[in-house]
N, C-alpha and C. Protein backbone atom coordinates (compact mmCIF):
# COMPACT_ATOMS: atom_id res chain seq x y z
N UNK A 1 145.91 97.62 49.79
CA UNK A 1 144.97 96.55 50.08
C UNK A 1 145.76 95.25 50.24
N UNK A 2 145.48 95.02 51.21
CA UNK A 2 146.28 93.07 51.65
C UNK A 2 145.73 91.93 50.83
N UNK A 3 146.58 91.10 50.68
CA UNK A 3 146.29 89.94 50.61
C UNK A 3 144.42 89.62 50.91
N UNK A 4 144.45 89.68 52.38
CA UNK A 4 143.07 89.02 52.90
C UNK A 4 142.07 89.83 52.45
N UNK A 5 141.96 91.01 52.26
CA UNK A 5 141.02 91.92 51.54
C UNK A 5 140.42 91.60 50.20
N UNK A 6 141.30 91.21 49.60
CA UNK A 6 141.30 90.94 48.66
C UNK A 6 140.32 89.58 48.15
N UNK A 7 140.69 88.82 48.92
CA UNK A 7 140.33 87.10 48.59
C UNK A 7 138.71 87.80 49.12
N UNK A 8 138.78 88.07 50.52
CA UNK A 8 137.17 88.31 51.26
C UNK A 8 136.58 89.19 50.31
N UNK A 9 136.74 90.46 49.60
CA UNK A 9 136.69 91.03 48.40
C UNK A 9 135.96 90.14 47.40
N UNK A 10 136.73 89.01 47.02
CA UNK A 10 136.01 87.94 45.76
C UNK A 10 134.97 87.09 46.54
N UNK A 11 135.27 86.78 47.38
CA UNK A 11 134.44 85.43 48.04
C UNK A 11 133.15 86.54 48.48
N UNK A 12 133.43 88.10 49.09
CA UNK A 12 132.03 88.64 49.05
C UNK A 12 130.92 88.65 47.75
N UNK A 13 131.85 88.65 46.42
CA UNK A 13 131.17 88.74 45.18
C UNK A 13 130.56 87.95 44.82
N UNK A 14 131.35 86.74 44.93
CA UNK A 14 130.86 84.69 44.50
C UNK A 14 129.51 85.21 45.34
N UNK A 15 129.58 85.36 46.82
CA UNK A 15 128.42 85.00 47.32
C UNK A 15 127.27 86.15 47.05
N UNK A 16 127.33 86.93 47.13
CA UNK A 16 126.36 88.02 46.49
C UNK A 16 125.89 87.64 45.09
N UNK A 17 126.28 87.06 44.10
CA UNK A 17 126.25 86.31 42.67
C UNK A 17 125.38 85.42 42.75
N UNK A 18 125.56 84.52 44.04
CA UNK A 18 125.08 83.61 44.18
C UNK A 18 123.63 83.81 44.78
N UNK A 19 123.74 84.80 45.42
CA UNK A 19 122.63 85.25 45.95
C UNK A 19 121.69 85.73 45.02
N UNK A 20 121.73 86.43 44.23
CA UNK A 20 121.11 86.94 42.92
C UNK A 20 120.95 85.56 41.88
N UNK A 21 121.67 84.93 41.37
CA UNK A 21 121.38 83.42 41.60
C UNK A 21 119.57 82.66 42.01
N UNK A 22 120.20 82.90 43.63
CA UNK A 22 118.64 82.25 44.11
C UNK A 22 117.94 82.86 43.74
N UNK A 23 117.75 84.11 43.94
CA UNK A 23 116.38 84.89 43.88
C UNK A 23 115.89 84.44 42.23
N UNK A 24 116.60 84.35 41.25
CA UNK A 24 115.86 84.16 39.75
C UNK A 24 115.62 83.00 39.90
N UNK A 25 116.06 81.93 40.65
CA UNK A 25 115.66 80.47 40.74
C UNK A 25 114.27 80.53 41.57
N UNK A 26 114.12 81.52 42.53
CA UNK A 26 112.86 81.68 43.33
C UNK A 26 111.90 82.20 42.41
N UNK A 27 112.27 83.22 41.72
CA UNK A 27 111.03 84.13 40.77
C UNK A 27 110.33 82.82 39.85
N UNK A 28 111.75 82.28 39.40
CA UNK A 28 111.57 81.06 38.14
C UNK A 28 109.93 80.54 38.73
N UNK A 29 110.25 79.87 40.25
CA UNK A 29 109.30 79.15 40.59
C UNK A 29 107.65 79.26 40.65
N UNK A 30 107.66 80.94 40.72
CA UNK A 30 106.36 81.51 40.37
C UNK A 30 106.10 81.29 39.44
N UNK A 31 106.36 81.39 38.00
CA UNK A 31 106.09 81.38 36.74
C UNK A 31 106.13 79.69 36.13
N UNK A 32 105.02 79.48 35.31
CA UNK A 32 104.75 78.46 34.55
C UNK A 32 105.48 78.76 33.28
N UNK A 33 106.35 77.59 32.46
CA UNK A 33 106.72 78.11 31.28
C UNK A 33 107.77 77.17 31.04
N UNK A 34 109.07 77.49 30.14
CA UNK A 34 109.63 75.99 29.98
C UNK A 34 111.09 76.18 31.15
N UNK A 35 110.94 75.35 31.79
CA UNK A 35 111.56 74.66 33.53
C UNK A 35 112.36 73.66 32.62
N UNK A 36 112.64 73.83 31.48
CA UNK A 36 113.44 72.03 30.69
C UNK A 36 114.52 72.52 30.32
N UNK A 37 114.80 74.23 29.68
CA UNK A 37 115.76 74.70 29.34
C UNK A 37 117.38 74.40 29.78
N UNK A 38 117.99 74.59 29.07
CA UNK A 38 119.35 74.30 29.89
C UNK A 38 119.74 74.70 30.88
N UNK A 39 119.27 76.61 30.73
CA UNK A 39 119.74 77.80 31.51
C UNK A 39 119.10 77.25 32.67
N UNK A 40 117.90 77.28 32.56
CA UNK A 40 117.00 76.88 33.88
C UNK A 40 117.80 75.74 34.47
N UNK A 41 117.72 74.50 33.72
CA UNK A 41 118.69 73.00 34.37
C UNK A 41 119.84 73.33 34.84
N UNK A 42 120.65 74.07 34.10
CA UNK A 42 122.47 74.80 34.73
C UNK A 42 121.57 75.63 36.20
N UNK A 43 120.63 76.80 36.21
CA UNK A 43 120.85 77.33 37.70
C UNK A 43 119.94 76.22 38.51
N UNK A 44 119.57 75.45 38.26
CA UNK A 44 119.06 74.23 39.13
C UNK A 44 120.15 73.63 39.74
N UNK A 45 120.63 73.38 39.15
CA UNK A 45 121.88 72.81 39.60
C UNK A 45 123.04 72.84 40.03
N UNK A 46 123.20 74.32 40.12
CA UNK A 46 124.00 75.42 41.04
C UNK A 46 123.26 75.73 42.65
N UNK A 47 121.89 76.12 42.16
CA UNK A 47 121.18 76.62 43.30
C UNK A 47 120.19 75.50 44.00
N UNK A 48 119.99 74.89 43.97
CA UNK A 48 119.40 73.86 44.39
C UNK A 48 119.95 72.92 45.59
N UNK A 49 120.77 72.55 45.16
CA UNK A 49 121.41 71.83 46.64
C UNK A 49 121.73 72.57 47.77
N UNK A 50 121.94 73.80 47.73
CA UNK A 50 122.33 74.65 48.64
C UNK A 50 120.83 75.12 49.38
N UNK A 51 119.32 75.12 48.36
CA UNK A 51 117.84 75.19 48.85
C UNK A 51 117.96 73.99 49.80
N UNK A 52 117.92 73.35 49.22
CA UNK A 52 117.60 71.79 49.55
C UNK A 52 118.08 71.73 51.41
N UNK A 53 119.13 71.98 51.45
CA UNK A 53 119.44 71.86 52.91
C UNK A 53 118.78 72.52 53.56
N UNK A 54 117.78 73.31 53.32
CA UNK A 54 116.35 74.44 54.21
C UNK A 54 115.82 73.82 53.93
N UNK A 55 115.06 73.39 52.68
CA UNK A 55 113.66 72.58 52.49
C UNK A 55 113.27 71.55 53.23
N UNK A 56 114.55 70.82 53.84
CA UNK A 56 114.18 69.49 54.49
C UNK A 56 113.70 70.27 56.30
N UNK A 57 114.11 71.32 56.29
CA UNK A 57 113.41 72.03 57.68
C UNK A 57 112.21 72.02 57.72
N UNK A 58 111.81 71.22 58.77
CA UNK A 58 109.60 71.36 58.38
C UNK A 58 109.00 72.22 58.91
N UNK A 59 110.06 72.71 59.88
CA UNK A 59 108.93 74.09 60.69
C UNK A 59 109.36 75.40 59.79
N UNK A 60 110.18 75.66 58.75
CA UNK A 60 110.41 76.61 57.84
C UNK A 60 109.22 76.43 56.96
N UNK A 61 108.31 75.36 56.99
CA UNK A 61 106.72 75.25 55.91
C UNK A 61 105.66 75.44 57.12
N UNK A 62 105.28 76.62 56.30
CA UNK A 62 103.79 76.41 57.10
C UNK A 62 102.16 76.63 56.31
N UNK A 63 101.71 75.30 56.31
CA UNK A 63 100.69 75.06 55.17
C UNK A 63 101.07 75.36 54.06
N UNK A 64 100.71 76.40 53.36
CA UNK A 64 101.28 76.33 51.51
C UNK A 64 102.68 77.60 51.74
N UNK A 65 102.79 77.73 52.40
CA UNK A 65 103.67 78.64 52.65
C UNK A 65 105.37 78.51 53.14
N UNK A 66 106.19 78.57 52.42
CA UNK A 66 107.60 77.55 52.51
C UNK A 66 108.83 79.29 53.05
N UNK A 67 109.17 78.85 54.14
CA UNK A 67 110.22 80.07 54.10
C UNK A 67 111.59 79.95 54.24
N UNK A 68 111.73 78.71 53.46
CA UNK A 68 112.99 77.91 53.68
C UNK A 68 113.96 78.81 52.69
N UNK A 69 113.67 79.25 51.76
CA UNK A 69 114.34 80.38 50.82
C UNK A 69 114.63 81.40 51.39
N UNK A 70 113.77 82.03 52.07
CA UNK A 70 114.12 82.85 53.27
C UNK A 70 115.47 83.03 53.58
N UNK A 71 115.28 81.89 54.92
CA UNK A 71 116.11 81.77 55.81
C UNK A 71 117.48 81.16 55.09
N UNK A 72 117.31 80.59 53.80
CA UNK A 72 118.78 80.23 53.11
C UNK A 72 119.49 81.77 52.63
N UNK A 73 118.44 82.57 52.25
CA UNK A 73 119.33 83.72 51.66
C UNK A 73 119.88 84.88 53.02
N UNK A 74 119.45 84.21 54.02
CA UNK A 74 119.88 85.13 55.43
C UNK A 74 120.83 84.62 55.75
N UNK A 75 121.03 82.96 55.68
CA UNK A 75 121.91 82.70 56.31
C UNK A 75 123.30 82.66 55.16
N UNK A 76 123.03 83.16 53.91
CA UNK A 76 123.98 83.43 52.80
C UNK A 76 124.39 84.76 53.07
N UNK A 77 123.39 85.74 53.14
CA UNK A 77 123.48 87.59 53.46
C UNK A 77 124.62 87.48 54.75
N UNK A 78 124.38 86.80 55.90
CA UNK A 78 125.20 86.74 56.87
C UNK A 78 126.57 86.71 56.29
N UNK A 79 127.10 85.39 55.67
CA UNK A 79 128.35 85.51 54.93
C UNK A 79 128.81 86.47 54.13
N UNK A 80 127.80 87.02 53.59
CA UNK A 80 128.22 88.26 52.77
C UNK A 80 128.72 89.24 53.80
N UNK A 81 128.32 89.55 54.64
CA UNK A 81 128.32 90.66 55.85
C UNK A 81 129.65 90.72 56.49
N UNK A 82 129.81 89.15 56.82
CA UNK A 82 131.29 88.77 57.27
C UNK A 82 132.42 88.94 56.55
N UNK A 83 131.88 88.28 55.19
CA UNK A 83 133.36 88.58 54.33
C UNK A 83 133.49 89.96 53.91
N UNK A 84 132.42 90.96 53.91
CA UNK A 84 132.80 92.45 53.59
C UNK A 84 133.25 92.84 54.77
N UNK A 85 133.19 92.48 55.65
CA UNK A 85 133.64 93.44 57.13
C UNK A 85 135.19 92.89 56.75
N UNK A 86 135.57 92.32 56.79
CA UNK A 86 136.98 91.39 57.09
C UNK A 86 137.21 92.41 55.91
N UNK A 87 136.74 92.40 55.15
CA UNK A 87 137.75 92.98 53.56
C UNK A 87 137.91 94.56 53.93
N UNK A 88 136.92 95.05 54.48
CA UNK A 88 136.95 96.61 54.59
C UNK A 88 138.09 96.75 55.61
N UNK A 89 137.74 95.97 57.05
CA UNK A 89 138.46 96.13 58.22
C UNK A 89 139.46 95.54 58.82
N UNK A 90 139.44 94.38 58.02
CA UNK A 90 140.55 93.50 57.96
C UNK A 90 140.74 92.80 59.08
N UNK A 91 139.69 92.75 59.98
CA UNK A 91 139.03 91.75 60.90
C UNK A 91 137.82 91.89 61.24
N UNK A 92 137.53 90.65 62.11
CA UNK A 92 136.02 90.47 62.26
C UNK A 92 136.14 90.32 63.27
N UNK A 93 135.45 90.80 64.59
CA UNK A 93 135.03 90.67 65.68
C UNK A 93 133.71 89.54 66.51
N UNK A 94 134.25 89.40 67.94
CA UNK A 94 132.63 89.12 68.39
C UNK A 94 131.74 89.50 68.54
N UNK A 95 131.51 91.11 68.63
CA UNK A 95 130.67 91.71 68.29
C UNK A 95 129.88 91.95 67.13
N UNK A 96 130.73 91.70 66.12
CA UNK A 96 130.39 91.68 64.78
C UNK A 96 129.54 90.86 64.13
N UNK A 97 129.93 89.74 65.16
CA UNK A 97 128.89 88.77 64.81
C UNK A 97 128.09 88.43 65.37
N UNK A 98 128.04 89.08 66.44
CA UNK A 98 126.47 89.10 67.38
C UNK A 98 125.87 90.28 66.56
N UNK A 99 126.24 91.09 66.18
CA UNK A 99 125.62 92.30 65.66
C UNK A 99 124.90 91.74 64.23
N UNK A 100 125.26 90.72 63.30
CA UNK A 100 125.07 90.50 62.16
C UNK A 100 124.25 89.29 62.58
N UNK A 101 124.25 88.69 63.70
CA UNK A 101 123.52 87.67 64.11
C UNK A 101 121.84 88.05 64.38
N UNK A 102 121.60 89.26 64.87
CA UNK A 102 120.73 89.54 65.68
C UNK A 102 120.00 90.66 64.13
N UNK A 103 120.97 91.67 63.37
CA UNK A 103 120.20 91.74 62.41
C UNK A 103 119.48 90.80 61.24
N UNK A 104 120.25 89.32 61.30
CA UNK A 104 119.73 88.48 59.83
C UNK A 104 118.53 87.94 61.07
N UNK A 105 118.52 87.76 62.44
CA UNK A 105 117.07 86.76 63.17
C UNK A 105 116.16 87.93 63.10
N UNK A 106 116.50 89.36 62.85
CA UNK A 106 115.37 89.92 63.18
C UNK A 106 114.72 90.07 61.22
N UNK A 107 115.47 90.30 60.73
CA UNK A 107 115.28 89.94 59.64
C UNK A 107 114.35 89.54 59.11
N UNK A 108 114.57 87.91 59.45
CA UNK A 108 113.51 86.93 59.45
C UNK A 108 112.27 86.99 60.10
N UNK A 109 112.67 87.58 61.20
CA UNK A 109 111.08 87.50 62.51
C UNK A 109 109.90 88.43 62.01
N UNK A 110 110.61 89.75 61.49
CA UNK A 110 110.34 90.94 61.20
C UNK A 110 109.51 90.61 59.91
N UNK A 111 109.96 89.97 58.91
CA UNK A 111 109.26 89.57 57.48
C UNK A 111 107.95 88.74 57.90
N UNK A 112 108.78 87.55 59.24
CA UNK A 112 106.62 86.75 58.97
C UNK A 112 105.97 87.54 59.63
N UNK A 113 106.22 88.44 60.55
CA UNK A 113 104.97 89.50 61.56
C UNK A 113 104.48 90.36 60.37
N UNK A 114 105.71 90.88 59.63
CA UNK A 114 104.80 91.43 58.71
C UNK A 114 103.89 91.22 57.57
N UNK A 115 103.91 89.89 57.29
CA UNK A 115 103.19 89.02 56.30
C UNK A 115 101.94 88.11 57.09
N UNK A 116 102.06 87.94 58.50
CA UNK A 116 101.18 87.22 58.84
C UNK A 116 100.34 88.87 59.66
N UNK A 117 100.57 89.94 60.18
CA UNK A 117 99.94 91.13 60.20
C UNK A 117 98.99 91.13 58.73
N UNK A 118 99.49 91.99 57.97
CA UNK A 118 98.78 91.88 56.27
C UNK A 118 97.94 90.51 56.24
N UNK A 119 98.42 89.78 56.18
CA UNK A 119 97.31 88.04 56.50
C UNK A 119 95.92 88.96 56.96
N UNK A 120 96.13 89.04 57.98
CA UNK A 120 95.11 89.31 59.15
C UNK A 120 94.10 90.23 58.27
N UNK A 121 95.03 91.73 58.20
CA UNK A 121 94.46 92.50 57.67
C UNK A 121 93.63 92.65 56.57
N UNK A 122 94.21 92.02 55.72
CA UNK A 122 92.86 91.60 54.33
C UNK A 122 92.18 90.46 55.10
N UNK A 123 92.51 89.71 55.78
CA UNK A 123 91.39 88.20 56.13
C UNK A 123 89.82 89.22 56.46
N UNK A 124 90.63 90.27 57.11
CA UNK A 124 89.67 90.83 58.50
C UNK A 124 88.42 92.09 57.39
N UNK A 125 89.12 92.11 56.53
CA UNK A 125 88.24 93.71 55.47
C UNK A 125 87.77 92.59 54.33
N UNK A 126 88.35 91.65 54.37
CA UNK A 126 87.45 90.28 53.56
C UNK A 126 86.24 90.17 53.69
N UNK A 127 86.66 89.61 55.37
CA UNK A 127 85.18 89.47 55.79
C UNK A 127 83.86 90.58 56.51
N UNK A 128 84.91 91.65 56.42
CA UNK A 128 84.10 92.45 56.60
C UNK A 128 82.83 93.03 55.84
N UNK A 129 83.66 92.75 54.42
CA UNK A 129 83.08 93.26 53.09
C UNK A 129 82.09 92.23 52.45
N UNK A 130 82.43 91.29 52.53
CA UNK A 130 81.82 89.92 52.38
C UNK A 130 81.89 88.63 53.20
N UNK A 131 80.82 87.84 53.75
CA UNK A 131 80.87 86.44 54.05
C UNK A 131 81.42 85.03 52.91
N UNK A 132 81.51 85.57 51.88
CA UNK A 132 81.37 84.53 51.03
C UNK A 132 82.83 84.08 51.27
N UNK A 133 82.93 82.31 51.08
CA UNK A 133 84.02 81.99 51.42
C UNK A 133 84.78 81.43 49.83
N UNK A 134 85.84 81.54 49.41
CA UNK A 134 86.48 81.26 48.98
C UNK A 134 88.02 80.55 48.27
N UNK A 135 88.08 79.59 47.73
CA UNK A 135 89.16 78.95 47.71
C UNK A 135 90.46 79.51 48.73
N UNK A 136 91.08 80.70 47.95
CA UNK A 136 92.18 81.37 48.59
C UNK A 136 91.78 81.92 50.15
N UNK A 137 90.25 81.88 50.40
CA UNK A 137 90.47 82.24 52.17
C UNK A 137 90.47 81.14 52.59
N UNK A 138 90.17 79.82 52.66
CA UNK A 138 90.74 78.57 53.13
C UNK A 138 91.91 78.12 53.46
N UNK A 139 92.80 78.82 52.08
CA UNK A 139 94.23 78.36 52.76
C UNK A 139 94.83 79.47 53.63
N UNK A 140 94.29 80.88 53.80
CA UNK A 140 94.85 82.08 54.46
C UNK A 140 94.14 81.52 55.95
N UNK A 141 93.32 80.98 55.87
CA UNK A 141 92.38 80.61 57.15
C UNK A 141 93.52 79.29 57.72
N UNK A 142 93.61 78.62 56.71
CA UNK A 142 94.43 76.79 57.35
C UNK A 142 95.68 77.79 58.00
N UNK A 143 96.45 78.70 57.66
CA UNK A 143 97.63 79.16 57.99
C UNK A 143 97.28 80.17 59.21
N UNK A 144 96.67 81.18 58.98
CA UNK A 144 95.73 81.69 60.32
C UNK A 144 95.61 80.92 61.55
N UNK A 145 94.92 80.05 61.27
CA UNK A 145 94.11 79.32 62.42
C UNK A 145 95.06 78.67 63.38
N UNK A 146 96.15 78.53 62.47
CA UNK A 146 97.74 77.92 63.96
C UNK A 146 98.45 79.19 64.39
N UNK A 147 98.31 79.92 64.18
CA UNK A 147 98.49 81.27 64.45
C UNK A 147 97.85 81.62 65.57
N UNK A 148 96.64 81.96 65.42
CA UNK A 148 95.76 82.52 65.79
C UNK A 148 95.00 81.91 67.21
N UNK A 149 95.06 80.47 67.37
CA UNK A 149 94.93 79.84 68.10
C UNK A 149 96.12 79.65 69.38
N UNK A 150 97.23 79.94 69.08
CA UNK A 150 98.29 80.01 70.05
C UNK A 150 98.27 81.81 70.49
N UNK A 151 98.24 82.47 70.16
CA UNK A 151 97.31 83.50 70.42
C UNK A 151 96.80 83.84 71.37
N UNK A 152 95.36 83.90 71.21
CA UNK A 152 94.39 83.74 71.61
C UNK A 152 94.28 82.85 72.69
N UNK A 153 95.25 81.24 72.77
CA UNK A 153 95.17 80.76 73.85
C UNK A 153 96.11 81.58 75.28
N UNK A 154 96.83 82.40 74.69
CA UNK A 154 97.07 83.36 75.68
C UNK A 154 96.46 83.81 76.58
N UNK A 155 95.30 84.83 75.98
CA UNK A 155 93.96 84.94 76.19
C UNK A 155 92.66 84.70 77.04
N UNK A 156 92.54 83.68 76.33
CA UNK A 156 91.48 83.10 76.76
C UNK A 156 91.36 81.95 76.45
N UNK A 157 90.50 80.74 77.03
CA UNK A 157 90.48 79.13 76.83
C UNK A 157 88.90 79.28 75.63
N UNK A 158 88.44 79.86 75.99
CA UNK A 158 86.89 80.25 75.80
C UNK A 158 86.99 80.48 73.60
N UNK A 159 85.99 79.86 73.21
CA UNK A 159 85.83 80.69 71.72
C UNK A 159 85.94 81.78 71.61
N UNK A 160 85.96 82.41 70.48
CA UNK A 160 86.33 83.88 69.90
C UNK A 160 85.44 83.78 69.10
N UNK A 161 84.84 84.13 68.28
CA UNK A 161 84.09 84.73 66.86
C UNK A 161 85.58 85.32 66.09
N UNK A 162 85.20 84.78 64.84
CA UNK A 162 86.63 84.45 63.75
C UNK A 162 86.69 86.39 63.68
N UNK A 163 85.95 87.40 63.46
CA UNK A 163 86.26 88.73 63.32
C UNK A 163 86.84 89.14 64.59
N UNK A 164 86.99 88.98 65.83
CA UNK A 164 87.24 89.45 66.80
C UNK A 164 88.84 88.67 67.46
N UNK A 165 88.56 87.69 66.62
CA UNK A 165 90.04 86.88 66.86
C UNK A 165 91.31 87.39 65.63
N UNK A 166 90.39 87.55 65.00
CA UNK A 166 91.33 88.22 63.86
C UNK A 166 92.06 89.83 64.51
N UNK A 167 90.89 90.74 65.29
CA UNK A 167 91.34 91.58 65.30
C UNK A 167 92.04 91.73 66.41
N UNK A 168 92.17 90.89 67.37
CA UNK A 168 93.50 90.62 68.56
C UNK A 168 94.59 89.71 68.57
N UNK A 169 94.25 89.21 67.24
CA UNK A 169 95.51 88.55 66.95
C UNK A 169 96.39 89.55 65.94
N UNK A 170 95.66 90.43 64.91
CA UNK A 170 96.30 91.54 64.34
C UNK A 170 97.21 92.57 65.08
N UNK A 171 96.16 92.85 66.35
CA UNK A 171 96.76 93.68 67.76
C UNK A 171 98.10 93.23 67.75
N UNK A 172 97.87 91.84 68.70
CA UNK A 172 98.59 91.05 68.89
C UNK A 172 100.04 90.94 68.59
N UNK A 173 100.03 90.92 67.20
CA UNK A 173 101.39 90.88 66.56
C UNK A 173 102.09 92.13 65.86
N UNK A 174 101.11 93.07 65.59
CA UNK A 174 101.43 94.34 65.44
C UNK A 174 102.50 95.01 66.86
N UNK A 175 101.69 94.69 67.85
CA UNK A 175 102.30 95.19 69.48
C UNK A 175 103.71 94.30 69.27
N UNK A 176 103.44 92.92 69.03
CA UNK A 176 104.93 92.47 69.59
C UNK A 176 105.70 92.44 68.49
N UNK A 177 105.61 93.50 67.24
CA UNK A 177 106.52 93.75 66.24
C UNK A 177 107.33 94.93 66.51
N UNK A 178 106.19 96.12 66.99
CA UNK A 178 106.75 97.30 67.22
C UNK A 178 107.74 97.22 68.57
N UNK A 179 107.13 96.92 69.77
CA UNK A 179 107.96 95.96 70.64
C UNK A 179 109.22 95.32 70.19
N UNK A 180 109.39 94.40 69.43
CA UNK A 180 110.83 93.78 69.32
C UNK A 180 111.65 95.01 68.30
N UNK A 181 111.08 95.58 67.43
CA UNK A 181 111.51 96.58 66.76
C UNK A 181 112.50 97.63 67.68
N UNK A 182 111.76 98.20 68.61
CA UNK A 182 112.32 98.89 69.75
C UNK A 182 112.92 98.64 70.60
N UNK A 183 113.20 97.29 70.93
CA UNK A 183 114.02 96.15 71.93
C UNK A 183 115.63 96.36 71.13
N UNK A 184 115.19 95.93 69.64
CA UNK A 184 116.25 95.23 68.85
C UNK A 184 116.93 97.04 68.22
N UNK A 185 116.53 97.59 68.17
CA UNK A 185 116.94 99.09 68.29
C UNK A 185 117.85 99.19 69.73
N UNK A 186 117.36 99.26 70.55
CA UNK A 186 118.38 99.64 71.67
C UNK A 186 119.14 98.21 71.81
N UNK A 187 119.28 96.82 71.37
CA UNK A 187 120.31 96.01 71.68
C UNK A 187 121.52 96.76 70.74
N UNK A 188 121.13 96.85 69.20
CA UNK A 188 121.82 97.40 68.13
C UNK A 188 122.52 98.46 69.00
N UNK A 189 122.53 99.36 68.89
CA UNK A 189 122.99 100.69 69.70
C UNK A 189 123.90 100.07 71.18
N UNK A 190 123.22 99.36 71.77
CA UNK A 190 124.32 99.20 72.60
C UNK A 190 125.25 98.36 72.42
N UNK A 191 125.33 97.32 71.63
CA UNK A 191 125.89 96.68 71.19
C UNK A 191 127.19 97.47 70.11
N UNK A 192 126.06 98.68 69.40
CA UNK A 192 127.40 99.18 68.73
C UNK A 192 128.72 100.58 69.64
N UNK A 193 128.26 100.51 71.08
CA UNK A 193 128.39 101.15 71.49
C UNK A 193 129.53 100.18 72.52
N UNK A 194 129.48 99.42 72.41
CA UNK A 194 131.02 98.59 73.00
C UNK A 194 131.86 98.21 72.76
């Protein structure tokens, strides 16, 4: 094992560490409880500035919904990817990094279709099951409705009825998931094939 294996070897670990890191700083954030601790203040202050440079992204928020954590731990996973290739292979290519480029964007694309799909899907057996409106469908609706409206304006200029918009905007993004799924399958492949 060389020299460079070696170092890319540690610097893969730091960052994988670090990565595991965020995620307990992310869980932290779900949970109410004491946020004053040291432990908590020490990974604040490791992991935080490195959030911080996503958070100030405004199109990574959408209504109560923040995916700036996301896209920080993709664009951390990427480095991880790089420095293990270099350590295994003892270089890194341009391909390599179109290849690691195109898996961390689909990554990302792939997670909100499938979270704003599911959206849909309970919005849609919500209201199927019941009219009654409730706190938590307001904000699934505020996040929906910019969705759903770019959509749909595909479509048609004309109103929808909220069940019928739901269920072609579900279409909708279901089709152009499986679609890019199968796109990004044969780029992969040919890509690993040069």
């Amino acid at each position: 094992m060389n020299m460079l294996s070696v170092v890319m070897n540690i610097i893969s670990a730091l960052l994988s560490t670090y990565m595991i890191l965020i995620i307990i700083r992310i869980f932290l954030t779900w949970f109410k409880g004491n946020t004053q601790s040291k432990a908590v203040t020490l990974l604040k202050a490791i992991v935080d500035p490195y959030l911080d440079i996503f958070r100030k992204i405004e199109w990574l928020r959408v209504g109560a919904m923040d995916f700036s954590p996301i896209v920080a731990m993709i664009i951390l996973g990427l480095f991880v990817q790089i420095t293990s290739t270099i350590a295994q292979q003892g270089t890194f290519t341009a391909i390599d990094l179109v290849l690691y480029l195109v898996i961390s964007l689909w990554s990302f694309v792939s997670f909100i279709l499938d979270i704003l799909v599911i959206m849909i899907v309970v919005r849609l057996i919500s209201k199927l099951i019941s009219n009654k409106s409730h706190q938590i469908w307001f904000i699934v609706d505020n996040i929906l409705n910019k969705v759903m409206s770019k959509i749909l304006g595909i479509f048609t200029s004309k109103p929808v009825p909220f069940k019928m918009a739901l269920i072609i905007c579900g279409a909708s993004l279901f089709a152009l998931r499986m679609g890019l799924y199968y796109g990004i399958g044969f780029l992969m492949a040919f890509l690993n094939n040069l």
